[in-house]
PDB file of N, CA and C in Angstrom:
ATOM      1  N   UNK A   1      -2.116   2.465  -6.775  1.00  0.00           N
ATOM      2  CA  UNK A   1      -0.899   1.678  -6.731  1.00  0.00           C
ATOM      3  C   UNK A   1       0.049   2.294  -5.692  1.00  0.00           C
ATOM      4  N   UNK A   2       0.118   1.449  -5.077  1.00  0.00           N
ATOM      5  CA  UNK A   2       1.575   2.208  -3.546  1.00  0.00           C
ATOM      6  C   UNK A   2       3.234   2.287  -4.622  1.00  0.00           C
ATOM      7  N   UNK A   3       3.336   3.179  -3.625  1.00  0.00           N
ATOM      8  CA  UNK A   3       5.265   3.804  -3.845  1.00  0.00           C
ATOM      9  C   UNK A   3       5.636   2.753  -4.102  1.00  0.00           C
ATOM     10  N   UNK A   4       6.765   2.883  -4.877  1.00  0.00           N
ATOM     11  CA  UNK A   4       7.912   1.638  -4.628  1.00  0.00           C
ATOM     12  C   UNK A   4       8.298   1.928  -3.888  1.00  0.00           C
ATOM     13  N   UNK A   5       9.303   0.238  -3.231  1.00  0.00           N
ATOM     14  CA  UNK A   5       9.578   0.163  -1.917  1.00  0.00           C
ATOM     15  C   UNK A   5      11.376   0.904  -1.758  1.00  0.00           C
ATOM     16  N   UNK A   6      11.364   1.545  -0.896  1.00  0.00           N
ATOM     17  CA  UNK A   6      12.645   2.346  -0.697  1.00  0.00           C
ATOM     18  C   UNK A   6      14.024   0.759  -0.774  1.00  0.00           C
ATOM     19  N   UNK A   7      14.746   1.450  -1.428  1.00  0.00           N
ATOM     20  CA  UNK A   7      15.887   0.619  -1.252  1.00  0.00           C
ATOM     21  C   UNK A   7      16.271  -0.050   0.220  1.00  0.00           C
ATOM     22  N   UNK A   8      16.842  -1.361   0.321  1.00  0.00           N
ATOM     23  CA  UNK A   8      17.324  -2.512   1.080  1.00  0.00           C
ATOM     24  C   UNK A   8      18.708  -1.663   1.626  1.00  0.00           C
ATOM     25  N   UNK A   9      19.447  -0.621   1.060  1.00  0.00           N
ATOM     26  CA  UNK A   9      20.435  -0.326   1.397  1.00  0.00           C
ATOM     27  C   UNK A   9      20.516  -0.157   3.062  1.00  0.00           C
ATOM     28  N   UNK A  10      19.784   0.804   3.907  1.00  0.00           N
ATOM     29  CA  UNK A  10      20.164   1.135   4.452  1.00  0.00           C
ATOM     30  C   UNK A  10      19.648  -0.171   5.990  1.00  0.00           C
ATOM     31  N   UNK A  11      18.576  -0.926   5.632  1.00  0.00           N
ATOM     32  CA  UNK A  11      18.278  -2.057   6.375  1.00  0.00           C
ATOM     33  C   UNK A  11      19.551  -3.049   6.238  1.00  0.00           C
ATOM     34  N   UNK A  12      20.157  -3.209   5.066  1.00  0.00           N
ATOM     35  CA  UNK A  12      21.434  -4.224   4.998  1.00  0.00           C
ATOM     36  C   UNK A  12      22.293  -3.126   5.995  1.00  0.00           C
ATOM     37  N   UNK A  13      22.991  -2.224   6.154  1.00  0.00           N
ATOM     38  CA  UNK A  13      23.597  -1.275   6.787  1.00  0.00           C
ATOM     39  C   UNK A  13      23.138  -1.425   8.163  1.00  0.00           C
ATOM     40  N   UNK A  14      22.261  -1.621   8.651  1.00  0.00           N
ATOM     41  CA  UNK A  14      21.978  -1.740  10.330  1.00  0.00           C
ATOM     42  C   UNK A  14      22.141  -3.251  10.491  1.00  0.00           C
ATOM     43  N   UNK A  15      21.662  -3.643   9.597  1.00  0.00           N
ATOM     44  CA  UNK A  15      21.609  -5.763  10.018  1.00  0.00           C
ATOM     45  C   UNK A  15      23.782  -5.631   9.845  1.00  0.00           C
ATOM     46  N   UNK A  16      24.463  -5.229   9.088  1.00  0.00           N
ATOM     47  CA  UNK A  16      25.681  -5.227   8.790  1.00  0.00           C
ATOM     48  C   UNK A  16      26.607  -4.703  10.371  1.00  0.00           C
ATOM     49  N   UNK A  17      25.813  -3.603  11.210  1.00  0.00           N
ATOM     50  CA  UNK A  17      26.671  -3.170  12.028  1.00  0.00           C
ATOM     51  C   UNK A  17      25.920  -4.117  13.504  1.00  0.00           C
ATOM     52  N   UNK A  18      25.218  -4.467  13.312  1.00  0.00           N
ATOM     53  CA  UNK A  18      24.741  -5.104  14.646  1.00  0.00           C
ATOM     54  C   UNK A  18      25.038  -6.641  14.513  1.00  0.00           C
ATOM     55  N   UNK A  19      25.867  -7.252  13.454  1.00  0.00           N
ATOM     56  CA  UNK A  19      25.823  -8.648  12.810  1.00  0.00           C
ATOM     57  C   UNK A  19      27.123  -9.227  14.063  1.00  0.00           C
ATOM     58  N   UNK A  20      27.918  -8.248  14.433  1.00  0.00           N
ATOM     59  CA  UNK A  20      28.781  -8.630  15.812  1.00  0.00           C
ATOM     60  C   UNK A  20      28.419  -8.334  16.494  1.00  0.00           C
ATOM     61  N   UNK A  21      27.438  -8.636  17.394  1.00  0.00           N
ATOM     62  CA  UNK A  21      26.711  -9.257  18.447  1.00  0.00           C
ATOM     63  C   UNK A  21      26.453 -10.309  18.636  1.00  0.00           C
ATOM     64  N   UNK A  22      27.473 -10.697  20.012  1.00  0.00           N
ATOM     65  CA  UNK A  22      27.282 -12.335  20.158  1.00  0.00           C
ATOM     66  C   UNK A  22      26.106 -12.242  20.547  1.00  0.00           C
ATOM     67  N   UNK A  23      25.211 -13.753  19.725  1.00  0.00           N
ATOM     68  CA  UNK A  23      24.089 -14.348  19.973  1.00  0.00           C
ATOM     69  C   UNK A  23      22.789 -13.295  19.192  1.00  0.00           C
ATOM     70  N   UNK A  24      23.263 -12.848  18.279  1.00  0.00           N
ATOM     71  CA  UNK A  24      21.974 -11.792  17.791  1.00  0.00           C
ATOM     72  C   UNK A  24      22.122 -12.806  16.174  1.00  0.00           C
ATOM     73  N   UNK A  25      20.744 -13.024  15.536  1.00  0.00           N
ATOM     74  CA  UNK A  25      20.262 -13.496  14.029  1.00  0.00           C
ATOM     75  C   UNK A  25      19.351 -12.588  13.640  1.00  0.00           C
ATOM     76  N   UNK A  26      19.850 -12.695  12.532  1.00  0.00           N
ATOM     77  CA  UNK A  26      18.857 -12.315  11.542  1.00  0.00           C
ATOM     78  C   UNK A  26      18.129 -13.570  10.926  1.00  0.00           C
ATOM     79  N   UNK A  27      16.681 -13.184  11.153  1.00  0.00           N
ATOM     80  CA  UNK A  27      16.159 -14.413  10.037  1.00  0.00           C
ATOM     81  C   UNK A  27      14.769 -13.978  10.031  1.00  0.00           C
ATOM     82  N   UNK A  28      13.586 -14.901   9.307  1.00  0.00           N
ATOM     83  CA  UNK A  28      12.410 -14.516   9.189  1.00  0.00           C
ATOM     84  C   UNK A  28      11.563 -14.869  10.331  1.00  0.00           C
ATOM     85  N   UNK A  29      10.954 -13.653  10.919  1.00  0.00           N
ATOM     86  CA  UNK A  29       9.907 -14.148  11.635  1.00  0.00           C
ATOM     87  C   UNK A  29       8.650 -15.587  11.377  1.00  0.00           C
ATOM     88  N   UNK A  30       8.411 -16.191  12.419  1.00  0.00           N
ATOM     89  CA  UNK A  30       7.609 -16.256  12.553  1.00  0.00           C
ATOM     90  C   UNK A  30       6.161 -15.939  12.292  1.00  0.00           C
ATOM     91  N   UNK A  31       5.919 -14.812  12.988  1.00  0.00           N
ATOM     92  CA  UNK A  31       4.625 -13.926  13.599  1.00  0.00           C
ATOM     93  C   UNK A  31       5.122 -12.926  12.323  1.00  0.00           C
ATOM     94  N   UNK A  32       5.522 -12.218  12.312  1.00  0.00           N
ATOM     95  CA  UNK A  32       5.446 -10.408  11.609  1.00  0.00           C
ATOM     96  C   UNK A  32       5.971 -11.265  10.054  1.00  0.00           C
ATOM     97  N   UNK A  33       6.279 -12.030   9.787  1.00  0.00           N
ATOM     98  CA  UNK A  33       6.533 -12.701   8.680  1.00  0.00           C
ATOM     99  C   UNK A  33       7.845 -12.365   7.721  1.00  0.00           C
ATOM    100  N   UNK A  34       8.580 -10.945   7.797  1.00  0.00           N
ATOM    101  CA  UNK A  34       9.725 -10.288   7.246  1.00  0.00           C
ATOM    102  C   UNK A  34      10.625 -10.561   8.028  1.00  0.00           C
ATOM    103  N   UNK A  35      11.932  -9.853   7.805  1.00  0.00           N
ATOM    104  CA  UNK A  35      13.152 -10.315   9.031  1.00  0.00           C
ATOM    105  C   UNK A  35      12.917  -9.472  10.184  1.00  0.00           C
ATOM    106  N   UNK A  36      13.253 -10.735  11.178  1.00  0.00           N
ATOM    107  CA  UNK A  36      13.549 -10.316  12.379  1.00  0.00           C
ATOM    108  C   UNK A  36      14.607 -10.450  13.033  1.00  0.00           C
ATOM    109  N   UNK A  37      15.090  -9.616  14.651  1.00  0.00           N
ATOM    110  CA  UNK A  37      16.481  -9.982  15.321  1.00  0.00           C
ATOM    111  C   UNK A  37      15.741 -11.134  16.432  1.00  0.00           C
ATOM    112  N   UNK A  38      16.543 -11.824  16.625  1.00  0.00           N
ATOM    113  CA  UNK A  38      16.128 -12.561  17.541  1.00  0.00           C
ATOM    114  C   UNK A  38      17.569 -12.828  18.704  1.00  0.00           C
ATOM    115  N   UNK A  39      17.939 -12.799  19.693  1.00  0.00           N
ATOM    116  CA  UNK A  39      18.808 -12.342  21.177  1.00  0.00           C
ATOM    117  C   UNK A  39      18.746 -13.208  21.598  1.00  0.00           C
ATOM    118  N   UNK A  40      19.858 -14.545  21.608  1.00  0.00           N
ATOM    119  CA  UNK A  40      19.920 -16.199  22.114  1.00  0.00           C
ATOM    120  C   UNK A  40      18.556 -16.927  22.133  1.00  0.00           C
ATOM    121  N   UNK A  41      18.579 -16.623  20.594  1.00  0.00           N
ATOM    122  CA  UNK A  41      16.575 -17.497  20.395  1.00  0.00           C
ATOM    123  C   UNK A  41      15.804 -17.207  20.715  1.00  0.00           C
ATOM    124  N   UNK A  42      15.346 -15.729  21.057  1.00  0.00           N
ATOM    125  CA  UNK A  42      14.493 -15.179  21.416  1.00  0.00           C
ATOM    126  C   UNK A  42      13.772 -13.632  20.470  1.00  0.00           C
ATOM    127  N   UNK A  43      12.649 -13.684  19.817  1.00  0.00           N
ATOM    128  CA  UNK A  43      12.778 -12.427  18.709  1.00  0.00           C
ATOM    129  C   UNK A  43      12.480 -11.214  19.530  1.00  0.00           C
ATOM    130  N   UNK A  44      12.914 -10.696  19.486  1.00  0.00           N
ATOM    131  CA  UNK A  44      13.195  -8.698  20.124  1.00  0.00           C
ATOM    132  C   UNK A  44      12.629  -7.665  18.947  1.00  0.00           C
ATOM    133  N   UNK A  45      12.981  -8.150  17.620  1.00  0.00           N
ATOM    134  CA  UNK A  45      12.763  -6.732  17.068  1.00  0.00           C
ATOM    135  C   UNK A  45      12.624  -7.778  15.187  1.00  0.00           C
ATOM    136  N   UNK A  46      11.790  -6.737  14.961  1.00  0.00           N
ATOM    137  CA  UNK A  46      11.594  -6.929  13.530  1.00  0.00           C
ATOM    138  C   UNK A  46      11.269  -5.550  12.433  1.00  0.00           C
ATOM    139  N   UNK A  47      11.597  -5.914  11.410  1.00  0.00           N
ATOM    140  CA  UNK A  47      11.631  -4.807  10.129  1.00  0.00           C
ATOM    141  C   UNK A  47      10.230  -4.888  10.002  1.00  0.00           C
ATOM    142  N   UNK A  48       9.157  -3.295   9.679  1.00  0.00           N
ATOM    143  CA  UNK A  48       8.214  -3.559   9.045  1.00  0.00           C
ATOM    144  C   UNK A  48       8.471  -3.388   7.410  1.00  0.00           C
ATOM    145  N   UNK A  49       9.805  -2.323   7.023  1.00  0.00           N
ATOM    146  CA  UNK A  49      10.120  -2.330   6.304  1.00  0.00           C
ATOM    147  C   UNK A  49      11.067  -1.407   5.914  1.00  0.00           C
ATOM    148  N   UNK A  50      11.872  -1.703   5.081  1.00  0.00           N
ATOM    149  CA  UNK A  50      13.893  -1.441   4.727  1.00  0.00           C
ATOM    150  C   UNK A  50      14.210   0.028   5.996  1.00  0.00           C
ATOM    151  N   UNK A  51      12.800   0.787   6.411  1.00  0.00           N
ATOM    152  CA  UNK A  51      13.737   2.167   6.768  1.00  0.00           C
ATOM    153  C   UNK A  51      12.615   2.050   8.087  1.00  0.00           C
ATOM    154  N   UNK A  52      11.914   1.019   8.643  1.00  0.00           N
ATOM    155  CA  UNK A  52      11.996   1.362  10.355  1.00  0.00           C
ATOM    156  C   UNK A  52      11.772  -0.720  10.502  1.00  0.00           C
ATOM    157  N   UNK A  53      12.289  -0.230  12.058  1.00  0.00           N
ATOM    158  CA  UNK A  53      12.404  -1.478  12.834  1.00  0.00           C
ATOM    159  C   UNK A  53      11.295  -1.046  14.234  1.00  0.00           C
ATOM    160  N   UNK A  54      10.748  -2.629  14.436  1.00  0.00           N
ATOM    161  CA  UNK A  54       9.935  -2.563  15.473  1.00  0.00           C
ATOM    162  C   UNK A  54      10.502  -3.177  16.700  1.00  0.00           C
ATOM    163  N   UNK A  55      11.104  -2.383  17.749  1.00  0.00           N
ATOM    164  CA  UNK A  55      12.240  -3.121  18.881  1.00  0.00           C
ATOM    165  C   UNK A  55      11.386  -3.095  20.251  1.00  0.00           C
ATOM    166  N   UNK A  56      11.540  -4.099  20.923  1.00  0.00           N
ATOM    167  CA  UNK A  56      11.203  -4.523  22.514  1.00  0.00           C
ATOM    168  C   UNK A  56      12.101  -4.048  23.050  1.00  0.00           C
ATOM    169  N   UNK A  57      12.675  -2.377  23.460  1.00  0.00           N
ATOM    170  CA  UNK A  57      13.343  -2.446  24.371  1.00  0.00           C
ATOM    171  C   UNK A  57      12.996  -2.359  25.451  1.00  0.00           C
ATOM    172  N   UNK A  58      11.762  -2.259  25.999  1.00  0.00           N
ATOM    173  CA  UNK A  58      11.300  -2.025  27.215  1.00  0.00           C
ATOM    174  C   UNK A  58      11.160  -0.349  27.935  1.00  0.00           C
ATOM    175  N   UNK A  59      10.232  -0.310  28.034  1.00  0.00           N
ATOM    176  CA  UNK A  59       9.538   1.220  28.517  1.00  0.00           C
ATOM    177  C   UNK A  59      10.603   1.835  29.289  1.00  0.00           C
ATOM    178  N   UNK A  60      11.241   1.539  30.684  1.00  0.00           N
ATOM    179  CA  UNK A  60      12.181   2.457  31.048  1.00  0.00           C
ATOM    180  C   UNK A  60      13.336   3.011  30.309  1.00  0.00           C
ATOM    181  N   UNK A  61      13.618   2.233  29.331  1.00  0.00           N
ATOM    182  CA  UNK A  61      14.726   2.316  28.550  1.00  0.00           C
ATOM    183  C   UNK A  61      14.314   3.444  27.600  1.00  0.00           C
ATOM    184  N   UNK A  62      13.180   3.171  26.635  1.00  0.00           N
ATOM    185  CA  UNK A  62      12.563   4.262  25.895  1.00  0.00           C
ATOM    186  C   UNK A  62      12.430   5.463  26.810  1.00  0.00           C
ATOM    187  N   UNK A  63      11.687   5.610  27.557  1.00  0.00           N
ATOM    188  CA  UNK A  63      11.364   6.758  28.625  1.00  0.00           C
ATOM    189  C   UNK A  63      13.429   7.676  28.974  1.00  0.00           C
ATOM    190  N   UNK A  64      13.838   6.573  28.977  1.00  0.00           N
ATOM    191  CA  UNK A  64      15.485   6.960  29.362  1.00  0.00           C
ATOM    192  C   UNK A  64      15.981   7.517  28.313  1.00  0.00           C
ATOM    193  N   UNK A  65      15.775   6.972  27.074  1.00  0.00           N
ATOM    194  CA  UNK A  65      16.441   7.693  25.883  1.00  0.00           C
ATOM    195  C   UNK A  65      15.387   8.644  25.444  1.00  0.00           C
ATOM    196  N   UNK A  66      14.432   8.795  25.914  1.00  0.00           N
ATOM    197  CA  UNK A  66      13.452  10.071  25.434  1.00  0.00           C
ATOM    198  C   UNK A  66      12.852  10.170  24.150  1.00  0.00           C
ATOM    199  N   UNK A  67      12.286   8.890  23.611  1.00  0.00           N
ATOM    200  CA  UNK A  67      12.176   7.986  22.807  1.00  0.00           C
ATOM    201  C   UNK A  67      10.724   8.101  22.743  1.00  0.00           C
ATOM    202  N   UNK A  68       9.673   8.708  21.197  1.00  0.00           N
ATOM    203  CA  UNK A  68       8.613   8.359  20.669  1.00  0.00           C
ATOM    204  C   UNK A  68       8.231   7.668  20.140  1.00  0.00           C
ATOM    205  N   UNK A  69       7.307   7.309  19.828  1.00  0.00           N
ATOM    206  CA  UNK A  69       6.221   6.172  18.826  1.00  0.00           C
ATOM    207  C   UNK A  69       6.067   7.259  17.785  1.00  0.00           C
ATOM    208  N   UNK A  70       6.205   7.317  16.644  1.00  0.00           N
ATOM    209  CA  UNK A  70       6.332   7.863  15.523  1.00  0.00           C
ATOM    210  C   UNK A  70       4.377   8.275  15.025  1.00  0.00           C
ATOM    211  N   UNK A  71       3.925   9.247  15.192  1.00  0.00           N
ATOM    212  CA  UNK A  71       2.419   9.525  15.312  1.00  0.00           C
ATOM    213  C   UNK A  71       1.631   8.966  13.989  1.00  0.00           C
ATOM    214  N   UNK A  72       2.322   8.801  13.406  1.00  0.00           N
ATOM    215  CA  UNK A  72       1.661   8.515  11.889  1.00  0.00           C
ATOM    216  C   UNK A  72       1.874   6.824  11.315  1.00  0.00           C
ATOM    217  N   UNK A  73       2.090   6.434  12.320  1.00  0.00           N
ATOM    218  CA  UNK A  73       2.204   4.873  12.490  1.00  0.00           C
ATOM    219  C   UNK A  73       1.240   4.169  11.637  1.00  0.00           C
ATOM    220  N   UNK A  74       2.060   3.101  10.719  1.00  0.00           N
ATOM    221  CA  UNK A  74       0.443   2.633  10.293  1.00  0.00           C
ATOM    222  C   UNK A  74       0.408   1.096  10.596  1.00  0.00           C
ATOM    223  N   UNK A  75       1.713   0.493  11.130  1.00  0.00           N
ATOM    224  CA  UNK A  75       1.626  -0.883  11.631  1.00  0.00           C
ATOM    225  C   UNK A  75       0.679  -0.981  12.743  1.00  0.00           C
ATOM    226  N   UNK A  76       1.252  -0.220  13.553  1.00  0.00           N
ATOM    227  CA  UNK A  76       0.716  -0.249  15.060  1.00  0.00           C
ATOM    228  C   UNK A  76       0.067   1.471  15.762  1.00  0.00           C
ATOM    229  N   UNK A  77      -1.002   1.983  14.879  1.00  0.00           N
ATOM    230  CA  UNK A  77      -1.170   3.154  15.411  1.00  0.00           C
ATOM    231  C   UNK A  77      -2.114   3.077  16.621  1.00  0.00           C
ATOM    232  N   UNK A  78      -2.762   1.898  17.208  1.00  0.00           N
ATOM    233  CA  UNK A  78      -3.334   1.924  18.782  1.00  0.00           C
ATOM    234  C   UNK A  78      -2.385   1.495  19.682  1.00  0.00           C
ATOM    235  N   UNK A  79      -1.121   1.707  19.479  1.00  0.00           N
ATOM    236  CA  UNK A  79      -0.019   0.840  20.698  1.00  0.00           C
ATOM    237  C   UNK A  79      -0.343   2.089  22.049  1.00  0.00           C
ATOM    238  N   UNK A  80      -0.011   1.416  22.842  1.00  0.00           N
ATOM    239  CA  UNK A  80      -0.222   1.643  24.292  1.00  0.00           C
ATOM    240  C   UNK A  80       1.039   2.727  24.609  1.00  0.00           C
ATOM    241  N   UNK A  81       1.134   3.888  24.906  1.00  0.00           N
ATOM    242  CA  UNK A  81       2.378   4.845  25.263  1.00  0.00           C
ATOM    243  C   UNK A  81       3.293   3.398  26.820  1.00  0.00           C
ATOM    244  N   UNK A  82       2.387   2.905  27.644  1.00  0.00           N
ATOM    245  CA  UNK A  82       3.203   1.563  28.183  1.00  0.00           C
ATOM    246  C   UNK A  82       3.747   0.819  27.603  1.00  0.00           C
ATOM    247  N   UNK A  83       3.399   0.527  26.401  1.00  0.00           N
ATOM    248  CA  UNK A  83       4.362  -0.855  25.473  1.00  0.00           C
ATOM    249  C   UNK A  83       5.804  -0.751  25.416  1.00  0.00           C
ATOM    250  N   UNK A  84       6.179  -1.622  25.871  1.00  0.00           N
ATOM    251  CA  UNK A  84       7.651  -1.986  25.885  1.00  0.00           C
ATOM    252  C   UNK A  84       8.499  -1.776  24.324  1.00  0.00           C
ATOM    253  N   UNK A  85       7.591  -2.143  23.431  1.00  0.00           N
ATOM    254  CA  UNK A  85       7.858  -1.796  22.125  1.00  0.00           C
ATOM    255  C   UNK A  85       7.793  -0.376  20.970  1.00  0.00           C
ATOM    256  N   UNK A  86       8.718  -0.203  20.374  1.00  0.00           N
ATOM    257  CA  UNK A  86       8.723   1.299  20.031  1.00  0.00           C
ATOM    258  C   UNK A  86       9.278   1.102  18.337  1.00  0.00           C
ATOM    259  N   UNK A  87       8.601   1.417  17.614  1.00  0.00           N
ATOM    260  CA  UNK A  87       8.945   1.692  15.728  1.00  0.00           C
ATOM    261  C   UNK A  87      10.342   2.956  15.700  1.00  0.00           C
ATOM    262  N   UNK A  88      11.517   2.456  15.030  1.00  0.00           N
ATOM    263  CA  UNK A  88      12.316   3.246  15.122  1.00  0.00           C
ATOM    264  C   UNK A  88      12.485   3.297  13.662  1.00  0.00           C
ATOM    265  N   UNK A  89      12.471   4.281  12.814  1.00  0.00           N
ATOM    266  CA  UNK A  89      12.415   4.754  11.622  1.00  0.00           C
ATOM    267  C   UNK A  89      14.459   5.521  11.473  1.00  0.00           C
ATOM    268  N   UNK A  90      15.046   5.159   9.997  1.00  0.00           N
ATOM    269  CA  UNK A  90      15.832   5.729   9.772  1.00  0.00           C
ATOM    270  C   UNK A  90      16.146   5.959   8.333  1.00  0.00           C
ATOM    271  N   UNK A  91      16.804   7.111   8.065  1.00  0.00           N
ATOM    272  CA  UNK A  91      16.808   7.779   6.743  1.00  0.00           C
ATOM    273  C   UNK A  91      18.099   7.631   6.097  1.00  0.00           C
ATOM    274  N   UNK A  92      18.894   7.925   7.223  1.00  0.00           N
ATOM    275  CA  UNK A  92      20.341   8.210   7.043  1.00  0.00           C
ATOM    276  C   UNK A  92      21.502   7.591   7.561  1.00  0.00           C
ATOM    277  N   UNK A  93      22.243   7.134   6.982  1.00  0.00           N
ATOM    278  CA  UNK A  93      23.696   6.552   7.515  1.00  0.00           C
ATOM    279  C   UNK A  93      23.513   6.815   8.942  1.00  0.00           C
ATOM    280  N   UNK A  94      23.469   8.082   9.611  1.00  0.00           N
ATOM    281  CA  UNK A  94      23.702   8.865  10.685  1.00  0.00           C
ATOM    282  C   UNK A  94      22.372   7.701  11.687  1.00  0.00           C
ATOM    283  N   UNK A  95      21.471   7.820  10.830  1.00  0.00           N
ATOM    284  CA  UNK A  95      19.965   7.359  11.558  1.00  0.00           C
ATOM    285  C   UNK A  95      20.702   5.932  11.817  1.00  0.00           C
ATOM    286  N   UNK A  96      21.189   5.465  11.204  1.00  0.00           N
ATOM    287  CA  UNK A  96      21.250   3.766  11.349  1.00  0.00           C
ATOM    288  C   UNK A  96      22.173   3.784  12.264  1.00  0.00           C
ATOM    289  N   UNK A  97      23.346   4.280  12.079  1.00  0.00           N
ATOM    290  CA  UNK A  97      24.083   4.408  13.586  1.00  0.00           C
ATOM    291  C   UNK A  97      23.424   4.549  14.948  1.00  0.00           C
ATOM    292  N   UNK A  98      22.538   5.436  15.200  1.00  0.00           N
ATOM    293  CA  UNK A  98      21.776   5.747  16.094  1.00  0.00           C
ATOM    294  C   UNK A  98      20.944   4.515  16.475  1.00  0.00           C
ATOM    295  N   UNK A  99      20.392   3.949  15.206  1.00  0.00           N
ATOM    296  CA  UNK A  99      19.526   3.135  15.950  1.00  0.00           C
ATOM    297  C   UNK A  99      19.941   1.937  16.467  1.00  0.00           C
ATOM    298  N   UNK A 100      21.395   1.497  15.503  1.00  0.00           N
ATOM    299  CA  UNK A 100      22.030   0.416  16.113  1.00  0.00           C
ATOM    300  C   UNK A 100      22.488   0.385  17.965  1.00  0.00           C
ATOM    301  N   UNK A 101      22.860   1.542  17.931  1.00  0.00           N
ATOM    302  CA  UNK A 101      23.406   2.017  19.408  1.00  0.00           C
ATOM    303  C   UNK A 101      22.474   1.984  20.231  1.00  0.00           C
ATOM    304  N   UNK A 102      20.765   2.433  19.785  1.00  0.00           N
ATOM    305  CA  UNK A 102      19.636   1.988  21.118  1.00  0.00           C
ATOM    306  C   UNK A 102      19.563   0.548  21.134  1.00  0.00           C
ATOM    307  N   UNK A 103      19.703  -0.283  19.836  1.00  0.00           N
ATOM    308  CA  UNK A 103      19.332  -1.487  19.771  1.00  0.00           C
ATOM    309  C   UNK A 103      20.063  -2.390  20.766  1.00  0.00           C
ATOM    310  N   UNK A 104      21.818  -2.113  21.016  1.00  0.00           N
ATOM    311  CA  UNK A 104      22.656  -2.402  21.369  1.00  0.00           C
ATOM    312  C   UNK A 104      22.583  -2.607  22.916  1.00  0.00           C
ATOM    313  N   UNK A 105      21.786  -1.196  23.313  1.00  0.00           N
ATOM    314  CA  UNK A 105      21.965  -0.443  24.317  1.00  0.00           C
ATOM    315  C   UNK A 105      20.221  -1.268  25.483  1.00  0.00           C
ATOM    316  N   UNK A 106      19.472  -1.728  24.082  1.00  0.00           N
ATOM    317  CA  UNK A 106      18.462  -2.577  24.877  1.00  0.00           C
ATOM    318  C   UNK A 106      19.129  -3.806  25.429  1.00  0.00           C
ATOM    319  N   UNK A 107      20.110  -4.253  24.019  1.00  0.00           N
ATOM    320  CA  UNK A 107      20.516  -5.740  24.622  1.00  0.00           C
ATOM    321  C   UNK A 107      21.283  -6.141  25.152  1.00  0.00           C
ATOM    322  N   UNK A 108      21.968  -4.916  25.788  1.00  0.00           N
ATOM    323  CA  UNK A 108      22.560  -5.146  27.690  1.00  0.00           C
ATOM    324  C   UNK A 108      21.684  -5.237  28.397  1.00  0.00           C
ATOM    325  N   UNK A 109      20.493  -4.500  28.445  1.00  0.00           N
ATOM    326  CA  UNK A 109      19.480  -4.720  29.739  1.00  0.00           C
ATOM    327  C   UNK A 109      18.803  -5.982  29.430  1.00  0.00           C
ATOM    328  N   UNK A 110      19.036  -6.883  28.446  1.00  0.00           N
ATOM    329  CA  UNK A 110      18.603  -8.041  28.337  1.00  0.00           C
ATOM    330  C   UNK A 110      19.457  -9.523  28.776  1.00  0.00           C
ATOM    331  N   UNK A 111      20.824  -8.478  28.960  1.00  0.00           N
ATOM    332  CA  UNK A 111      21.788  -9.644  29.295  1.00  0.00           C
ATOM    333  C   UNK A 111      21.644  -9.646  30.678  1.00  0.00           C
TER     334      UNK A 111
END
């Protein structure tokens, strides 16, 4: 029988600080089937679940913030070190801040 699932708290807490962003939704994917962000109708990033997000910010950007693929991956453990896409995991108040700010920080280079 798997863990129970970690509390919604801290996923409501990142969807809560990124919710003022013009043109950013929350809603259910499509494809990955849980919530996703989607950037003037377009999906960028989705939850695999309450404590990491899977974001398209694009490889220079990762490479710029000095930014890993988390080794013990179990969504996506053959992703390509090229993939534009990167699993960002958070624990802590502190973590969700952080990740809001890369998230933020992709979707200027998208504007």
């Amino acid at each position: 029988m798997a863990p129970p699932s970690p509390p919604p708290i801290l996923k409501e807490a990142l969807l809560a600080r990124l919710a003022t962003v013009h043109g950013l939704e929350a809603r259910p994917s499509p494809v990955a089937g849980g919530t996703a962000l989607f950037f003037h109708g377009r999906e960028f990033a989705h939850f695999h679940h309450a404590q990491e997000i899977d974001v398209q910010m694009g490889r220079p950007l990762i490479q710029t913030l000095g930014l890993k693929a988390p080794g013990d991956s179990i969504q996506h453990p053959r992703r390509a070190p090229s993939s534009p896409w990167i699993e960002l995991r958070f624990h802590t108040p502190e973590e969700v801040e952080q990740v809001a700010a890369w998230i933020m920080e992709a979707l200027k280079q998208r504007s």
